[in-house]
C-alpha atoms as a PDB file:
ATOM      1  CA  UNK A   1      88.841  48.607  12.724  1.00  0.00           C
ATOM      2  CA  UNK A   2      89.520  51.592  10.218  1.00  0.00           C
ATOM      3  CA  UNK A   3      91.994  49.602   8.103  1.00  0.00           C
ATOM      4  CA  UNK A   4      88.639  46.599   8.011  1.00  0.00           C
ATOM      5  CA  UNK A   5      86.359  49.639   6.910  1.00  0.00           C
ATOM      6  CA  UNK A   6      88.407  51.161   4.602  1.00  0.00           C
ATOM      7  CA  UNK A   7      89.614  47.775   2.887  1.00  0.00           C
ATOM      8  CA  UNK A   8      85.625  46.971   2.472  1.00  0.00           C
ATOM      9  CA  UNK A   9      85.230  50.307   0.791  1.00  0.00           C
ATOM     10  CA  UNK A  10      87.881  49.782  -1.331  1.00  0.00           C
ATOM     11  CA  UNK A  11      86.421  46.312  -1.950  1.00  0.00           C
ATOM     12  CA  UNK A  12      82.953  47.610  -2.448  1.00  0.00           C
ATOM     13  CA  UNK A  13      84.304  50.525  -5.094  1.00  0.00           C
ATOM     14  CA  UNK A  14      86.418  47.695  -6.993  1.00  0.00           C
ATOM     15  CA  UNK A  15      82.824  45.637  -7.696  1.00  0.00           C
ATOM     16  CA  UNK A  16      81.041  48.508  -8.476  1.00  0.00           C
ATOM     17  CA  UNK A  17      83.695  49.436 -10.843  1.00  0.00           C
ATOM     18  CA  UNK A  18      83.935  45.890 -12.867  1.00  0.00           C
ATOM     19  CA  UNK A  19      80.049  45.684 -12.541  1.00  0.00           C
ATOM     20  CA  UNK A  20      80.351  49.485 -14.577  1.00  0.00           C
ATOM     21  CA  UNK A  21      82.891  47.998 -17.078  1.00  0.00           C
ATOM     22  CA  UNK A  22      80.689  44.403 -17.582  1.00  0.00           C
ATOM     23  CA  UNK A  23      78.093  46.723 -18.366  1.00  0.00           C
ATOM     24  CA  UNK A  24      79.714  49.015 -20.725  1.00  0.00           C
ATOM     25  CA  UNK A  25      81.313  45.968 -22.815  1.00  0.00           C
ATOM     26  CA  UNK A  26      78.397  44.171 -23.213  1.00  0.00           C
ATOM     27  CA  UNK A  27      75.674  44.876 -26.013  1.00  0.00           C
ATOM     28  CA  UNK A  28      72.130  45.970 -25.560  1.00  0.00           C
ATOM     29  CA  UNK A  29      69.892  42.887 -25.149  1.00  0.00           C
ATOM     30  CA  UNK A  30      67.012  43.747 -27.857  1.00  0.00           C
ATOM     31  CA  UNK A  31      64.782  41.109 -29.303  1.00  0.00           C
ATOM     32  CA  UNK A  32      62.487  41.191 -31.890  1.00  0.00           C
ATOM     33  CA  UNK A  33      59.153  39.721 -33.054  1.00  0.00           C
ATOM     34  CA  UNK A  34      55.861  40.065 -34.620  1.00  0.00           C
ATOM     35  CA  UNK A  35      53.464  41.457 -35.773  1.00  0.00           C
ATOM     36  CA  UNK A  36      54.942  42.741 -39.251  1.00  0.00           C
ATOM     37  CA  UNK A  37      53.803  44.816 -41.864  1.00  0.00           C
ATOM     38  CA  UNK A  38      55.180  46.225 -45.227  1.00  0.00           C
ATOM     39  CA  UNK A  39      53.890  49.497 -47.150  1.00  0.00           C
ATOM     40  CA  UNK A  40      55.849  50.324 -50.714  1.00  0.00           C
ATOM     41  CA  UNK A  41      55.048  47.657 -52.472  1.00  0.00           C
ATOM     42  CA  UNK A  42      51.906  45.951 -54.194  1.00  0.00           C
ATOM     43  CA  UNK A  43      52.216  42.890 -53.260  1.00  0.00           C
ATOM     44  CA  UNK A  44      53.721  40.718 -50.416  1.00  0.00           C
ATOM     45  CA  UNK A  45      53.748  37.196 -48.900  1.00  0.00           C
ATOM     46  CA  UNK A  46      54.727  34.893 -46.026  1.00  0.00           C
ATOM     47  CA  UNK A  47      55.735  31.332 -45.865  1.00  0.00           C
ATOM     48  CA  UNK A  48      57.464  29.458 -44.202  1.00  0.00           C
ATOM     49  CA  UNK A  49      59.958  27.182 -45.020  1.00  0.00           C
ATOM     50  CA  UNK A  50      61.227  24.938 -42.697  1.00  0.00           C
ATOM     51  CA  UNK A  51      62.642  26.700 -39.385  1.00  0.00           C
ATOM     52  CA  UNK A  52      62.928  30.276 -41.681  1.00  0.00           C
ATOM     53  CA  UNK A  53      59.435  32.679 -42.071  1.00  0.00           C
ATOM     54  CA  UNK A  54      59.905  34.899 -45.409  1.00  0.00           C
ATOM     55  CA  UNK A  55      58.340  37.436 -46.507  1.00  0.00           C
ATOM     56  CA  UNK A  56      58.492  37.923 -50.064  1.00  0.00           C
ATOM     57  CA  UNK A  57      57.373  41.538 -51.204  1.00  0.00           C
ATOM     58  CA  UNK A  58      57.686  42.658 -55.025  1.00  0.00           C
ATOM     59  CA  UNK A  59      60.126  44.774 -55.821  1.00  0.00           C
ATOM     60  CA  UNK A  60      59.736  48.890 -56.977  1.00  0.00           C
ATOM     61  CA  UNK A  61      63.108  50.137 -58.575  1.00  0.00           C
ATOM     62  CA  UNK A  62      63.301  53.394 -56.483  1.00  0.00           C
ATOM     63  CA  UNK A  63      61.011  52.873 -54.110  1.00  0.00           C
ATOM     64  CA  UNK A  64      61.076  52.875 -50.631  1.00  0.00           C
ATOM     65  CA  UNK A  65      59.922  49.525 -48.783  1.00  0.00           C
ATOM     66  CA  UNK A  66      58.715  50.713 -45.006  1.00  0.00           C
ATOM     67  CA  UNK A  67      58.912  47.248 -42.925  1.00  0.00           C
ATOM     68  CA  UNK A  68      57.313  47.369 -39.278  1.00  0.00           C
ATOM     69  CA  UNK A  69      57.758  45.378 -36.608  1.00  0.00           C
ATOM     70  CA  UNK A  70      58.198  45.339 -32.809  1.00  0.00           C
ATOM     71  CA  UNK A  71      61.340  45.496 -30.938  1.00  0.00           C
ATOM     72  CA  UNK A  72      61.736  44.989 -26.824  1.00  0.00           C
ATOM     73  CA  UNK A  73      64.214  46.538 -24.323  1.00  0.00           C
ATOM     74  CA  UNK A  74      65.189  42.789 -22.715  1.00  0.00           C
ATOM     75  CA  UNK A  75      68.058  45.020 -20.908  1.00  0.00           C
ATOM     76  CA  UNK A  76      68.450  46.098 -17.580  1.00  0.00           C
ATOM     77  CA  UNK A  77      69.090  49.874 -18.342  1.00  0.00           C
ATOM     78  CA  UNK A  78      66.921  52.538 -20.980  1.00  0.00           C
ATOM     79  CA  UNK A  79      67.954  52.263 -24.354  1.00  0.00           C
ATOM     80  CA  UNK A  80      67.604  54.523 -27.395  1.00  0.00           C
ATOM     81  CA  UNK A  81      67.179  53.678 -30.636  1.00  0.00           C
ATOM     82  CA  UNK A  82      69.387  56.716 -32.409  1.00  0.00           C
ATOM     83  CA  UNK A  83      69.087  55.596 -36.124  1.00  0.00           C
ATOM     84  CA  UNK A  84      71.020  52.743 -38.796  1.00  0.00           C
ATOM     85  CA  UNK A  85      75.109  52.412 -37.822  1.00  0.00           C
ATOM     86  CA  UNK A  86      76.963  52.778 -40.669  1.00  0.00           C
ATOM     87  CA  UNK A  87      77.877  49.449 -41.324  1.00  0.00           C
ATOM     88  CA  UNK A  88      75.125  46.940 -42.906  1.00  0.00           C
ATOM     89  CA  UNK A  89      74.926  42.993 -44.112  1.00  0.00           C
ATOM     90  CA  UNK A  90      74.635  43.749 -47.961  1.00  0.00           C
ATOM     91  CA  UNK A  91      71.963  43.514 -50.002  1.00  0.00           C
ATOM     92  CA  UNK A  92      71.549  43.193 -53.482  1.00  0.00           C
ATOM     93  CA  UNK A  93      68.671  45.092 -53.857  1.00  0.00           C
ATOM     94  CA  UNK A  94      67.845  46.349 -50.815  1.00  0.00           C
ATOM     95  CA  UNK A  95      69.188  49.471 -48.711  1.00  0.00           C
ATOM     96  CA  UNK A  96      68.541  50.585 -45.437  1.00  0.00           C
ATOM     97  CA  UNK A  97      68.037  54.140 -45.404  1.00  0.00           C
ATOM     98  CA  UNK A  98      66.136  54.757 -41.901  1.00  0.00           C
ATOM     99  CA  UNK A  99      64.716  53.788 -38.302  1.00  0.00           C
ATOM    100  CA  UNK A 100      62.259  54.745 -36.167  1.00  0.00           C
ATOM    101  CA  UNK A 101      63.649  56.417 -33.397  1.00  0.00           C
ATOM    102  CA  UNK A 102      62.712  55.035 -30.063  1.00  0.00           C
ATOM    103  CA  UNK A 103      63.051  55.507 -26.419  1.00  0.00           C
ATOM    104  CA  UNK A 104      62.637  51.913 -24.658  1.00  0.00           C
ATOM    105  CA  UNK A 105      62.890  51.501 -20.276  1.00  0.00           C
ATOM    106  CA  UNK A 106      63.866  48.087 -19.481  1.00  0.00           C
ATOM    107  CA  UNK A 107      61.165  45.685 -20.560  1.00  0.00           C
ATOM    108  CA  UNK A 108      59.317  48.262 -22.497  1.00  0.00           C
ATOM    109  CA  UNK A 109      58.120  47.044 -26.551  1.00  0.00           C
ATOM    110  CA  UNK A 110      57.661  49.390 -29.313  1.00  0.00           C
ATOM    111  CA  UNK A 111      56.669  49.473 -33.160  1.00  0.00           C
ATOM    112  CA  UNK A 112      59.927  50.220 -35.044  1.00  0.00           C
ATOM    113  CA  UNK A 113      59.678  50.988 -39.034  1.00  0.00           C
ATOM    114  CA  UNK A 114      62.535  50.447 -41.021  1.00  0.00           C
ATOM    115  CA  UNK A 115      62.905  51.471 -44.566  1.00  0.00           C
ATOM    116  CA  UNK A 116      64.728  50.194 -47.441  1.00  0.00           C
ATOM    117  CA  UNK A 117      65.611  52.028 -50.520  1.00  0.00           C
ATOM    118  CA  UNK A 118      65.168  49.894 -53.518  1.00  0.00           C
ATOM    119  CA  UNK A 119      67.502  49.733 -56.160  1.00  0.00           C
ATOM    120  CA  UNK A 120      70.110  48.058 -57.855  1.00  0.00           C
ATOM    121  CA  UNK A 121      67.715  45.525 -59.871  1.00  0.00           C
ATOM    122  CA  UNK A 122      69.785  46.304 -63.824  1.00  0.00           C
ATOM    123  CA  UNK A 123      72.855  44.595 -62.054  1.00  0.00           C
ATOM    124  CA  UNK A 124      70.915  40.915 -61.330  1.00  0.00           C
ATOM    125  CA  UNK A 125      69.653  38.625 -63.520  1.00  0.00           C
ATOM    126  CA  UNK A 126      65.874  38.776 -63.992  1.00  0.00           C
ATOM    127  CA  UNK A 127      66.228  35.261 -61.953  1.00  0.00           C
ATOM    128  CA  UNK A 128      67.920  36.162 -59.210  1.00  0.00           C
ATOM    129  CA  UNK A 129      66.859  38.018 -56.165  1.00  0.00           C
ATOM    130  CA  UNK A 130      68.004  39.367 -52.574  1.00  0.00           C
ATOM    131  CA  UNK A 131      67.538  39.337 -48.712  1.00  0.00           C
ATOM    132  CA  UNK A 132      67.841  41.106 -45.904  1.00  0.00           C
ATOM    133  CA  UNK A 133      67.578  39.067 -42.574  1.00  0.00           C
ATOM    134  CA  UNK A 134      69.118  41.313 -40.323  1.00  0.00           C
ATOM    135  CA  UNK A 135      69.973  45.063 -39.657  1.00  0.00           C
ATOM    136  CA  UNK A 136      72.293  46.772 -37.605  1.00  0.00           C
ATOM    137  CA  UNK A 137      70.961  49.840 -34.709  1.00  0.00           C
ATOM    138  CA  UNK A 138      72.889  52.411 -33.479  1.00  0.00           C
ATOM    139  CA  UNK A 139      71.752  52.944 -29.886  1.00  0.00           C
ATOM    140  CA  UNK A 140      72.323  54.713 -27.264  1.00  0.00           C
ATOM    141  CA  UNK A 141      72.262  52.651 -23.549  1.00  0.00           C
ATOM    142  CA  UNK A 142      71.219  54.485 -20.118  1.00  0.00           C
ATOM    143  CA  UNK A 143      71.547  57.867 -21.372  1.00  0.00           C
ATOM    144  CA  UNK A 144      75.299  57.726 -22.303  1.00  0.00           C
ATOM    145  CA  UNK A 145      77.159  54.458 -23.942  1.00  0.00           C
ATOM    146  CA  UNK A 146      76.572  54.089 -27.780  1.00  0.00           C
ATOM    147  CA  UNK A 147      76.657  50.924 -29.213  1.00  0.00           C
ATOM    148  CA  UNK A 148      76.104  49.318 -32.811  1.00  0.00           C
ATOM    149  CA  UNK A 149      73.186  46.173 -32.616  1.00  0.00           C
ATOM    150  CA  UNK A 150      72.645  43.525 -34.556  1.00  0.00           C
ATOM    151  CA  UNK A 151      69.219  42.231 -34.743  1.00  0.00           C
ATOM    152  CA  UNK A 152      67.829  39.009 -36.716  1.00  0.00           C
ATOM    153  CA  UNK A 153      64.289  40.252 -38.452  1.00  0.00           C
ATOM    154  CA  UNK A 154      61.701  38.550 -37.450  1.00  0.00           C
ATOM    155  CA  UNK A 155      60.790  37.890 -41.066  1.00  0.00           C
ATOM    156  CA  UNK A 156      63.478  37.305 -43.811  1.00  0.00           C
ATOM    157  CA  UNK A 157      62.673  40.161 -46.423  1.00  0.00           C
ATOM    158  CA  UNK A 158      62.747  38.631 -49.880  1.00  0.00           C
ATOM    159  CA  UNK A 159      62.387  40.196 -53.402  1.00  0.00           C
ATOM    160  CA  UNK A 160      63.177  39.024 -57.028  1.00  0.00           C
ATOM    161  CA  UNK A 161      64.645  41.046 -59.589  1.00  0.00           C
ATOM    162  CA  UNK A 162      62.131  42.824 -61.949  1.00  0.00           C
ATOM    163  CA  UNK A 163      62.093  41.086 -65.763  1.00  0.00           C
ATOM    164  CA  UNK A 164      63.586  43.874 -67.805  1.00  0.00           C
ATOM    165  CA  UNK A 165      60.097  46.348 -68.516  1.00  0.00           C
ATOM    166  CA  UNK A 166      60.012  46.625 -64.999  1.00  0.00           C
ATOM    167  CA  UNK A 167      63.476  47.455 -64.603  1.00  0.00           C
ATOM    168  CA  UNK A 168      64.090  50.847 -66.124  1.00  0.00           C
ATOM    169  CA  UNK A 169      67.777  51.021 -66.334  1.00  0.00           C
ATOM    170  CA  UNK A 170      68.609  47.755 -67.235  1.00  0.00           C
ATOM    171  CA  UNK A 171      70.363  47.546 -70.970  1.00  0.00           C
ATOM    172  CA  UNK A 172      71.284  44.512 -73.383  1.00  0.00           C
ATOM    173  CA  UNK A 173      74.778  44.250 -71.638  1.00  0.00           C
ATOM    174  CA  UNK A 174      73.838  45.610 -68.050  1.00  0.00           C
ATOM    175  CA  UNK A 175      71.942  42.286 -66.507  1.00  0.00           C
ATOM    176  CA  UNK A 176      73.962  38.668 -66.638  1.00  0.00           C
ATOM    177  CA  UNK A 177      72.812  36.105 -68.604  1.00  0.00           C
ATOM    178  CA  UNK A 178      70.620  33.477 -66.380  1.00  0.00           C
END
């Protein structure tokens, strides 16, 4: 009868401890969705095209675009959102400099503001232009296990390269023909 018990408790500490690991290997499920908003800009606009939503904002060499929208804990465990990992889908003209920080229980939505240093635009074409459809979190999950998260925008953040007076570095030889 002991050799029953202890077996189940063995049993019961081996589940326990690959329900621990599943957990730890496994990303943060976060999902995001509207409403948006943008501040740093004068001007923005949404359309949609096809299955895709963009946002097209115009671009402010230096500036800082601030882009809001909500994010939810889907997860079964807290998670906190600690800042940007280091590692981000380039952009052109776009560069994420900072998160919101938030604290989300399981279920819980929040606002989260991300902003995006502007720059770059004397190296494009006055043509051409850049996105930024996703973003990469670096969060913290039930108080201990960090992780790196990708999440799709809601909204694909567009902008077109300034013609050359509104693009203050930009030279004869600095911008490619087009």
């Amino acid at each position: 009868m002991l050799r029953r018990f202890l077996l189940l408790g063995v049993l019961l500490l081996l589940v326990l401890a690959g329900g621990g690991v599943a957990i730890a290997r496994s990303s943060p499920a976060l999902r995001v969705s509207g409403p948006t908003s943008v501040t740093g800009t004068e001007a923005s606009a949404v359309f949609t095209i096809a299955d895709r939503t963009v946002r097209q904002v115009r671009y402010a060499d230096g500036g800082t675009l601030r882009y809001t929208f909500r994010l939810t804990n889907d997860d079964r465990l807290p998670v906190a959102v600690r800042g940007l990992a280091d590692d981000q889908p380039p952009s052109r003209l776009f560069h994420p400099t900072g998160v919101t920080a938030v604290h989300l229980a399981p279920g819980e939505t929040a606002d989260v503001t991300l902003a995006l240093h502007m720059s770059g635009c004397e190296t494009l074409s006055a043509r051409t232009g850049a996105f930024v459809t996703s973003v990469v979190l670096r969060v913290e999950r039930g108080g201990v296990l960090d992780d790196d998260v990708a999440v799709t925008l809601p909204e694909e953040l567009h902008t077109g390269s300034p013609r050359e007076a509104f693009c203050p570095n930009s030279t004869a030889t600095s911008r490619p023909p087009g």
